[in-house]
Each structure stands twice: as structure tokens, then as C-alpha cells.
Protein backbone atom coordinates (compact mmCIF):
# COMPACT_ATOMS: atom_id res chain seq x y z
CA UNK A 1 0.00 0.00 0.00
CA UNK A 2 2.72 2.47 0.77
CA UNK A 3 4.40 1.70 -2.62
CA UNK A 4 1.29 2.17 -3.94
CA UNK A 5 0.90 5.77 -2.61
CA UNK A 6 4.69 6.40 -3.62
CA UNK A 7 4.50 5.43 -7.35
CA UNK A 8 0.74 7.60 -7.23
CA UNK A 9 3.07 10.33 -6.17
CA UNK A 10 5.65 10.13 -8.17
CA UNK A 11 3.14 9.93 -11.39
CA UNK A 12 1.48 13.24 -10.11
CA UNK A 13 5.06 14.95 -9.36
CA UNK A 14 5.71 13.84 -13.44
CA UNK A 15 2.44 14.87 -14.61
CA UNK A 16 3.28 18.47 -12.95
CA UNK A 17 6.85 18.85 -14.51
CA UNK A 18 5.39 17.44 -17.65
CA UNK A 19 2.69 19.90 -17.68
CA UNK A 20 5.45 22.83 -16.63
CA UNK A 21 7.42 21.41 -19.75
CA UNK A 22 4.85 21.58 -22.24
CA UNK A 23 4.18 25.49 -21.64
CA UNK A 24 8.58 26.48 -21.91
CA UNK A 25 9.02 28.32 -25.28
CA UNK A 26 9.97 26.28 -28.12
CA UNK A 27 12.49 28.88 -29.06
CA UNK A 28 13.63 30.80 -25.63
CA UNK A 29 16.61 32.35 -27.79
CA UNK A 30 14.69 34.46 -30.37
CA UNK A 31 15.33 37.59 -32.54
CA UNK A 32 12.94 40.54 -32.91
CA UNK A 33 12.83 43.24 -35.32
CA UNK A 34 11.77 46.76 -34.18
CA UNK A 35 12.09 50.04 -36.75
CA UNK A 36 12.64 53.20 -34.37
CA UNK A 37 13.04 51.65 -30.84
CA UNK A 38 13.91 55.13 -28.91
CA UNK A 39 10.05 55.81 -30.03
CA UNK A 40 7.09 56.46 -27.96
CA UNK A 41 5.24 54.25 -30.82
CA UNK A 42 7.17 51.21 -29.05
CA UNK A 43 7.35 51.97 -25.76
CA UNK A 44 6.03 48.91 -24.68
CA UNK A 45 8.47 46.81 -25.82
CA UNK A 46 11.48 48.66 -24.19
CA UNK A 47 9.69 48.11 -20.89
CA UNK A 48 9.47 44.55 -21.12
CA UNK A 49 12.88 44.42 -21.91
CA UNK A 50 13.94 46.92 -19.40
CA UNK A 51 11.78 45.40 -16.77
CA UNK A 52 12.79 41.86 -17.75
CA UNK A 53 9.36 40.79 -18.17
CA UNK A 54 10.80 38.65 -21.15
CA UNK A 55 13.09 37.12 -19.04
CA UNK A 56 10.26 36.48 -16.52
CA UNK A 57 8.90 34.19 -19.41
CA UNK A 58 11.76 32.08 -20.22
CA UNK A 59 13.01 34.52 -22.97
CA UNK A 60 16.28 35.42 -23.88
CA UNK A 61 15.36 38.26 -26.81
CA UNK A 62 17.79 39.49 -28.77
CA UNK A 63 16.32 43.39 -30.30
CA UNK A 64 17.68 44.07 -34.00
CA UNK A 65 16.94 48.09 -34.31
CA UNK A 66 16.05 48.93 -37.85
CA UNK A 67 15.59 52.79 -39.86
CA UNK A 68 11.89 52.24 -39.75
CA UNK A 69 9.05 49.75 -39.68
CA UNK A 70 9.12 48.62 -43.74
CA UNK A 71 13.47 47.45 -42.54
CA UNK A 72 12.11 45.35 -39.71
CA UNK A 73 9.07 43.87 -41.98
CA UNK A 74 11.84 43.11 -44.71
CA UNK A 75 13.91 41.29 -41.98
CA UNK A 76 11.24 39.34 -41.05
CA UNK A 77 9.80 38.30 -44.59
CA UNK A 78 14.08 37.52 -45.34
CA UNK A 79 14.28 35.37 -42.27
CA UNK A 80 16.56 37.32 -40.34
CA UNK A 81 14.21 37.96 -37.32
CA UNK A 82 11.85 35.95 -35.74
CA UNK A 83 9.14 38.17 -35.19
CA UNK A 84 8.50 41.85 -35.32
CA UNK A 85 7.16 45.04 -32.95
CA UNK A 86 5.70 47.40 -35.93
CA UNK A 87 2.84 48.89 -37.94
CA UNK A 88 -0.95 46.95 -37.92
CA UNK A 89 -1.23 48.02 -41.58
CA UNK A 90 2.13 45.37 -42.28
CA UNK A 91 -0.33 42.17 -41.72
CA UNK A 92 -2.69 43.11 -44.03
CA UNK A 93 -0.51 44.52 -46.52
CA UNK A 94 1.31 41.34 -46.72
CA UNK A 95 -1.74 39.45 -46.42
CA UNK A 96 -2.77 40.98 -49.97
CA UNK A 97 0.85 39.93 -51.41
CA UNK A 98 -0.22 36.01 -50.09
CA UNK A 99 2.29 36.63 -47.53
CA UNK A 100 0.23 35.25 -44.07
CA UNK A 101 1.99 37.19 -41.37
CA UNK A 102 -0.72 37.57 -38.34
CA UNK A 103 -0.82 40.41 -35.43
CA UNK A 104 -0.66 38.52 -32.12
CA UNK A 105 -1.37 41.55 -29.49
CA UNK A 106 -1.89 45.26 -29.78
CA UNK A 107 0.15 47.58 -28.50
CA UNK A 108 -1.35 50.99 -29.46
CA UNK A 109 -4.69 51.31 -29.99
CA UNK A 110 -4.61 54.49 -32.38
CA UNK A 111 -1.30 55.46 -34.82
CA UNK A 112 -0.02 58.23 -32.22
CA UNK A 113 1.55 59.99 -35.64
CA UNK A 114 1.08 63.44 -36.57
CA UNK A 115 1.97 65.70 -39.65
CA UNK A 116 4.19 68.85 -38.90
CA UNK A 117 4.82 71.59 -41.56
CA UNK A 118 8.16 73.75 -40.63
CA UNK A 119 8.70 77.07 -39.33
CA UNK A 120 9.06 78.32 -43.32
CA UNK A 121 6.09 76.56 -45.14
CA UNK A 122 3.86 77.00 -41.46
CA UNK A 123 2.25 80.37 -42.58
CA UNK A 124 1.02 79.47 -46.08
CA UNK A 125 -0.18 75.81 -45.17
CA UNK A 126 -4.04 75.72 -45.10
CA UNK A 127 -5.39 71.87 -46.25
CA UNK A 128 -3.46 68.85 -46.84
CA UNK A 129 -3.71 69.94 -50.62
CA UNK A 130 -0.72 72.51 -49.80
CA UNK A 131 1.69 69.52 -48.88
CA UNK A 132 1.98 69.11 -52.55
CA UNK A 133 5.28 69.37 -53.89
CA UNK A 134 6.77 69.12 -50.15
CA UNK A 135 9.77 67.01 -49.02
CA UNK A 136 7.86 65.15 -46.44
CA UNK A 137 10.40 63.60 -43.75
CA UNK A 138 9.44 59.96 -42.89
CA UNK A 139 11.11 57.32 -40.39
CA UNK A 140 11.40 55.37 -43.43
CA UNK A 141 10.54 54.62 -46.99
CA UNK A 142 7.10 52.44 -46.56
CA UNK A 143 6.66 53.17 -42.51
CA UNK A 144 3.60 53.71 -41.02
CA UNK A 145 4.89 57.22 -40.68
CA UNK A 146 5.00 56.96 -44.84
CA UNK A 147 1.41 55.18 -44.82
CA UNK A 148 -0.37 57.70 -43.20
CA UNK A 149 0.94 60.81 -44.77
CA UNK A 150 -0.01 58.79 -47.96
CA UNK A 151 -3.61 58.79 -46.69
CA UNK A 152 -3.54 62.36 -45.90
CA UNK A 153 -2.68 63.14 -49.32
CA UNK A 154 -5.01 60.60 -50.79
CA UNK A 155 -8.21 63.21 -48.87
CA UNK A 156 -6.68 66.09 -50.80
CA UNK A 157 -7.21 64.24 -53.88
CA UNK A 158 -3.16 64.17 -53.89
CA UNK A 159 -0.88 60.85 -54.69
CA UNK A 160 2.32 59.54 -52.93
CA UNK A 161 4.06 61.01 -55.99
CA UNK A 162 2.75 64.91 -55.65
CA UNK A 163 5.55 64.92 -52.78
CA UNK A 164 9.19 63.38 -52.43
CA UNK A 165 9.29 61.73 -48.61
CA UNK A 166 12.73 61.12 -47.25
CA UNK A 167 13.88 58.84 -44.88
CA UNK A 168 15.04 60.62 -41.45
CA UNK A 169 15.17 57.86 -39.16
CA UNK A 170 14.10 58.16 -35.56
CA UNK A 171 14.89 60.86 -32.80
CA UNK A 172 17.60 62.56 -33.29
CA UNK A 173 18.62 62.15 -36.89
CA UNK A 174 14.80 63.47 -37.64
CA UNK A 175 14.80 66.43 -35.63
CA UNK A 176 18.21 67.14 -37.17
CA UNK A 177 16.17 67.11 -40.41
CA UNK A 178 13.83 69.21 -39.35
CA UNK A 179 16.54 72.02 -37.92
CA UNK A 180 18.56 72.11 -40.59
CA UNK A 181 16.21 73.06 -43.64
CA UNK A 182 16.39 69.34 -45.38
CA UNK A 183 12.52 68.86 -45.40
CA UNK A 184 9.54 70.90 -45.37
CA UNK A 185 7.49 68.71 -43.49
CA UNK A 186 7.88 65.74 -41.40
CA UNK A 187 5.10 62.38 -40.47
CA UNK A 188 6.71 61.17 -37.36
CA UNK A 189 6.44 59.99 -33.95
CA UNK A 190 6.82 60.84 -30.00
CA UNK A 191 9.37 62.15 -28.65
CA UNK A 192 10.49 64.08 -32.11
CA UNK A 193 6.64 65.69 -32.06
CA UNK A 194 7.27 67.14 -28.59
CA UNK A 195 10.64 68.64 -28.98
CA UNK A 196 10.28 70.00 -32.41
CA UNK A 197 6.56 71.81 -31.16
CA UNK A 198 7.88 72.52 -28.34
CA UNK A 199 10.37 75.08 -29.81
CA UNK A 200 8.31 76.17 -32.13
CA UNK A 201 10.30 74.10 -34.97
CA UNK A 202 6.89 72.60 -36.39
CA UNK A 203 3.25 73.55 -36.57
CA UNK A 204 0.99 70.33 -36.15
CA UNK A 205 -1.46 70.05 -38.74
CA UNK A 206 -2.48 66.71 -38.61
CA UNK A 207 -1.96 64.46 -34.91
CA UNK A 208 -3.29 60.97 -34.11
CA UNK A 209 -1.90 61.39 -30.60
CA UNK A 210 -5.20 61.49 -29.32
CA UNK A 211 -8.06 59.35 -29.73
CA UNK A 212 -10.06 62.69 -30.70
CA UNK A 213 -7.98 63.04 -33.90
CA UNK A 214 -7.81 59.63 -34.91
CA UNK A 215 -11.59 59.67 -35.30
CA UNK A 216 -11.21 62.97 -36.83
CA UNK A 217 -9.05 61.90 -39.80
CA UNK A 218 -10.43 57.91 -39.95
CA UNK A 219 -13.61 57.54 -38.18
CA UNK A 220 -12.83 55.16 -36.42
CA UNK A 221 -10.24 54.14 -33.84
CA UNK A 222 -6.90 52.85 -36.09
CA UNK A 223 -4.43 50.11 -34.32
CA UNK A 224 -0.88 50.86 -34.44
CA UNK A 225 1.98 49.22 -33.01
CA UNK A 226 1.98 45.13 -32.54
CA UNK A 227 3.68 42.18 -32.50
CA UNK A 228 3.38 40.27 -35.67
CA UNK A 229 4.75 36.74 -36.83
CA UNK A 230 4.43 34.79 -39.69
CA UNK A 231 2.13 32.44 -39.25
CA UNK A 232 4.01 28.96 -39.40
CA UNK A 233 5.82 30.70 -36.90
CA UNK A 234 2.92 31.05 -34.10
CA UNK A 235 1.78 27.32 -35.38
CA UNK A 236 5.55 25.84 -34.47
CA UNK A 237 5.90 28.06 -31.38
CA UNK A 238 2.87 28.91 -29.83
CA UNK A 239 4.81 28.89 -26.08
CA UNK A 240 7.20 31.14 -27.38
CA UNK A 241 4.52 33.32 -28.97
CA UNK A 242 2.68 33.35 -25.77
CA UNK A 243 5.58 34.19 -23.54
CA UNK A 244 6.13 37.23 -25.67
CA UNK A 245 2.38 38.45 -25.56
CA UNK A 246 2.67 38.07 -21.66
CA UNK A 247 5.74 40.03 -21.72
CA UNK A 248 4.38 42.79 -23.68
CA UNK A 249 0.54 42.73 -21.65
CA UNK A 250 2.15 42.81 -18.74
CA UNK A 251 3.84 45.74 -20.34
CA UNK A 252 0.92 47.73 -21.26
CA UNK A 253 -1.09 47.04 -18.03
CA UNK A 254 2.26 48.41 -16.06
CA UNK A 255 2.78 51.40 -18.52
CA UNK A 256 -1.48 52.41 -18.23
CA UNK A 257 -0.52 52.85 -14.33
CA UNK A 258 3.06 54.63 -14.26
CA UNK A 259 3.52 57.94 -13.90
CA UNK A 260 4.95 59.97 -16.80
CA UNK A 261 8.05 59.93 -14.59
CA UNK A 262 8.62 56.54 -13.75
CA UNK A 263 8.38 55.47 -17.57
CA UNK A 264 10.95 58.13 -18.08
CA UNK A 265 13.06 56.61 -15.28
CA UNK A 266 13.39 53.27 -16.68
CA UNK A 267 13.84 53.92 -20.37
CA UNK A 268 17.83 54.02 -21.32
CA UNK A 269 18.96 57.43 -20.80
CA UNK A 270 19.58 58.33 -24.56
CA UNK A 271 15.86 57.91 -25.40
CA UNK A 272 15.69 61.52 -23.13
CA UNK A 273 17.43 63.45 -26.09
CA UNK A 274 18.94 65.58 -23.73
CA UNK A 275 15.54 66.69 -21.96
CA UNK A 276 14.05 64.68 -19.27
CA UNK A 277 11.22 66.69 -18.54
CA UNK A 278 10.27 67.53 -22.72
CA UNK A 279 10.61 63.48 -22.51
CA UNK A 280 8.08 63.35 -20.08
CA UNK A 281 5.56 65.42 -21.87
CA UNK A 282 6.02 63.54 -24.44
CA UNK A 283 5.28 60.35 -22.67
CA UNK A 284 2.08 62.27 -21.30
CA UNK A 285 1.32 63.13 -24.84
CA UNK A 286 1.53 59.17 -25.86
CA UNK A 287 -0.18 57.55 -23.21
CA UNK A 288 -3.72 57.57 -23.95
CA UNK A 289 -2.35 56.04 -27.31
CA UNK A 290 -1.49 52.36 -25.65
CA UNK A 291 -3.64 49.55 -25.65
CA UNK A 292 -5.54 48.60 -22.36
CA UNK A 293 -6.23 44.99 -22.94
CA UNK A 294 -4.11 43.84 -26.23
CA UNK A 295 -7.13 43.26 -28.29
CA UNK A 296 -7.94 44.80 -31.78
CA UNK A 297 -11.37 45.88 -32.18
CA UNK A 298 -13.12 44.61 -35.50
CA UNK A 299 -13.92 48.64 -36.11
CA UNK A 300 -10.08 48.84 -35.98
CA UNK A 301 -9.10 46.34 -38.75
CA UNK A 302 -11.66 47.79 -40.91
CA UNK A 303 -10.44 50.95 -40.82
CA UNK A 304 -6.58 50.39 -41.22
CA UNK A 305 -8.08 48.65 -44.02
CA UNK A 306 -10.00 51.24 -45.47
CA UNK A 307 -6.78 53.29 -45.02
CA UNK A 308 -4.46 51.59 -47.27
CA UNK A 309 -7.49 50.76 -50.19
CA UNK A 310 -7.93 55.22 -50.38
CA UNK A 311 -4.14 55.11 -51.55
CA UNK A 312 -2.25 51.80 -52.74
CA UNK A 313 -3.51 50.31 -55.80
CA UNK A 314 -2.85 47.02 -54.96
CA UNK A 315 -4.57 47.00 -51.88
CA UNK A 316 -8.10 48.20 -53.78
CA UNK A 317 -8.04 44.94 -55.68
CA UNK A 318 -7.12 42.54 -53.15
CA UNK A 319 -9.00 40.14 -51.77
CA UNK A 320 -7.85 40.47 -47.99
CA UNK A 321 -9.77 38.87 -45.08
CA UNK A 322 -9.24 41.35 -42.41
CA UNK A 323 -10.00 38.70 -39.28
CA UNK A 324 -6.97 36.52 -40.19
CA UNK A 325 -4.41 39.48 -39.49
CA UNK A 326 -5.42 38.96 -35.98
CA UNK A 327 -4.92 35.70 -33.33
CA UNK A 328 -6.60 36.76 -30.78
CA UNK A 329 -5.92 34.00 -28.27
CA UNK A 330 -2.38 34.73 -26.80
CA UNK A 331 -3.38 38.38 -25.66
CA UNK A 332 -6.82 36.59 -24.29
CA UNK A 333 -5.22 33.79 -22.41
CA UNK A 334 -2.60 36.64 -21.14
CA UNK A 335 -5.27 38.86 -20.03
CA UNK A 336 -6.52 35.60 -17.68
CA UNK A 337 -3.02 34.43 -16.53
CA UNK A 338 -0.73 37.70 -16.29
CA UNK A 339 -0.40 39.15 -12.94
């Protein structure tokens, strides 16, 4: 009998490590792809890293830094990163070139871009229709800071080839841009926005900072920042994938109750550009931009989508299914399980 309750307790003790097993990441070791890091637009993933909530899950992640979003997509569709923090409108553009790459949880739940017009070109600027003929400043070439200055133009009746965008990279490479006379206007991101309005370097003219003027320009609410994946990917690795969505929920949920300050305290001291507290106006500026719970609403697909069919030809005659550019179940299961 007390054999009995022995090998009963060993089987249970088994049962539990196998169980423990099964949930480790396939892949602990991983690479992810980020375009513009230092930027408000991912500020979630520099706190999981800084806060080790990767670790937390098993993770060892190694962060490749790219020029802009449209790098870190490249890297991803070339194999050279596992997965990627970027744009929304990347899964469904790539679902329209039969490329399934999937959006696993949000991370901002409205773009958080806005459109500046400089000092010089300020005065006479009255509709989008006067950005024609601008150089428009961009992170990079095919960004989301590229995208939606495309749509802009697209309500003035105005194409991607009325202006010439160039490629300023992130922080302080754009505001360098900006300062020295290389572009007359600039689609960009938090903290660049801040500093450059700030000292009166740019007049905002467009702003999806706030929930107010995302409706404004799309109607609608318009998901930004995620982690995407192709989708063998999730299918091989689904403990890896979900370690990384509770990294980045627990993230959010952390980030929705810090103080301006304490986010500024625990980002790497270069993301300050010199100036804590413009940093931390900036941060206030970006907050109401982050996602609460991870998930994209249905309104929110449909309007990205809408977005890109105004302006890119080859989105108006694809056939994309917008619900398959979202798994849902990893930011679900990590809004149950994450404390």
C-alpha cells in the first residue's frame, strides 16, 4: 500500500513537470525586429525588456533596431528575425501579397503619428492639398509614418508622388532634419513631435496622438503598433509566442498605471534626447495612445483597411480577409493568466 501511494506520487510529481514542460518556449533564444526603438510608438516593448518581463517568461530576446518599420518587416519576410514590434497596416498589406503574417497583441490602440509643416512653409499651409510638392520627412521609406501621410494626401485628392518623402530615421537624426532646412514637413512619432513643437520648430497640422484626432481623420479608432509573426511561426511556437504576448501585456497594463516619470526613469537614458522633462511630456502626450487589454477591435481592422485601399492600388483589388491578421488567443489567455 505504501508503494502504492509512492509510485501515485511520483506519477502526479511527473504529470506536474510534464505539464510545466509543455508550456517552456519552443524557441527561448529568439530575434525581434523593431524600426525606431527610442520611439514612444514602441514603448512597450522597451519596458518589457527593461523590466525583464521577457526574461520572466523564459526569454532570452535578442532586439535588431532597424531605420523604420518597412526594414524590420523586410527582416522578417528575409528570415533574419523571428518576429517583429511594428505597424498593424504590415499584416494586411502582406496578407494581400499572399504573404500570411498575423498580429498577435496590440500595443497601441490608435497610430499616435502626426503631420508637422516647418517654421518656413507653417504660414502658407491651409489643407493637406498645400503639402503638394513638399519634401515630407518619414522614419522610413514604406513606414507607417510613410502610410499615413499617404492617406492624408489621398483626402486632398493628392498621390504619394505629388511629394518626395525622405527617410530621417528616428529621434535625433529626424529632428536634425527638421533644424537644418532638409525637409519641409515631417510624419513622425513621439518624442520628435514634442521637442520640435515645443520650440516652435513645427506647426501640427495633422496628430493621431489622441483618440479625438484619430476619429477625426479615420472615423474610427486605427491600431498601431503590434507584435506580428508569420504564421508557421505562431503554429511551431505557440509557447514562445505566448511568452512574448505576456511580456508585452504585462507591459501595457504596467505602462497604463506609471507615472509619466517613472516610464521616463526606466527607459535608457539616450531615449531623453537631452531633456528629461520635454521626454516626459512627451510620454504624457503618448499615453492615452497604448492599448488597455491587447485586443484589436473589428472597427479597428476595418479601418486600417480602409486606409491603405484610399491610396495603394494594390490593396483596392485585393481580396484580404481582415479577421486573419489577428490571433486573438495569446493576448486573451494573457489577459486571464498575467499578474
Amino acid at each position: 500500500m505504501k508503494l502504492k501511494i509512492m509510485l501515485a506520487a511520483a506519477g502526479l510529481a511527473l504529470a506536474s513537470m510534464s505539464g510545466a514542460f509543455a508550456q517552456s518556449p519552443e524557441k527561448p533564444k529568439l530575434t525581434l525586429g523593431v524600426g525606431g526603438k527610442a520611439l514612444l510608438y514602441y514603448l512597450p516593448l522597451t519596458i518589457a525588456e527593461k523590466k525583464g518581463f521577457f526574461k520572466e517568461q523564459g526569454l532570452d530576446v535578442e532586439i535588431n533596431d532597424f531605420a523604420g518599420g518597412a526594414k524590420s518587416l523586410q527582416a522578417l519576410i528575409g528570415g533574419s528575425v523571428d518576429v517583429v514590434t511594428g505597424a498593424y497596416e504590415h499584416t494586411l498589406r502582406m496578407q494581400a501579397k499572399g504573404q500570411d503574417i498575423r498580429a498577435v497583441i496590440e500595443l497601441g490602440r490608435f497610430p499616435g503619428i502626426a503631420i508637422g509643416v516647418t517654421k518656413a512653409k507653417a504660414a502658407a499651409y491651409k489643407s493637406p492639398a498645400d503639402l503638394k510638392g513638399m519634401k515630407i520627412g518619414v522614419t522610413a521609406p514604406g513606414s507607417s509614418t510613410n502610410m499615413l501621410a499617404n492617406f492624408v494626401l489621398a483626402t486632398a485628392g493628392l498621390t504619394p508622388q505629388d511629394v518626395s518623402f525622405i527617410g530621417v530615421g528616428s529621434a535625433a537624426s529626424a529632428v536634425a532634419a527638421v533644424k537644418n532646412g532638409q525637409i519641409d514637413a515631417i510624419s513622425h512619432l513621439e518624442p520628435v513631435l514634442s521637442m520640435l513643437e515645443k520650440n516652435g520648430d513645427i506647426r501640427i497640422v495633422v496628430d493621431t496622438r489622441t483618440e479625438e484626432g484619430t476619429r477625426a481623420l479615420f472615423g474610427a479608432t486605427n491600431p498601431a503598433a503590434v507584435l506580428y509573426a508569420k504564421k508557421d511561426f505562431i503554429d511551431k511556437n505557440p509557447n514562445t509566442v505566448q511568452a512574448l504576448v505576456n511580456g508585452l501585456y504585462k507591459a501595457i497594463r504596467w505602462i497604463d498605471t506609471a507615472s509619466p516619470e517613472e516610464i521616463a526613469a526606466t527607459v535608457p537614458p539616450e531615449y531623453l534626447l537631452g531633456d528629461k522633462d520635454l521626454y516626459v511630456l512627451a510620454v504624457k502626450n503618448s499615453k492615452p495612445s497604448y492599448s488597455k487589454d491587447g485586443i484589436i477591435a473589428e472597427a479597428g481592422m476595418k479601418s486600417v483597411n480602409d486606409m491603405l485601399v484610399k491610396f495603394d492600388d494594390e490593396m483596392k483589388t485585393a481580396k484580404v480577409d481582415v479577421s486573419k491578421s489577428f490571433d486573438d488567443r495569446f493576448a486573451r489567455k494573457a489577459a486571464t493568466t498575467v499578474k
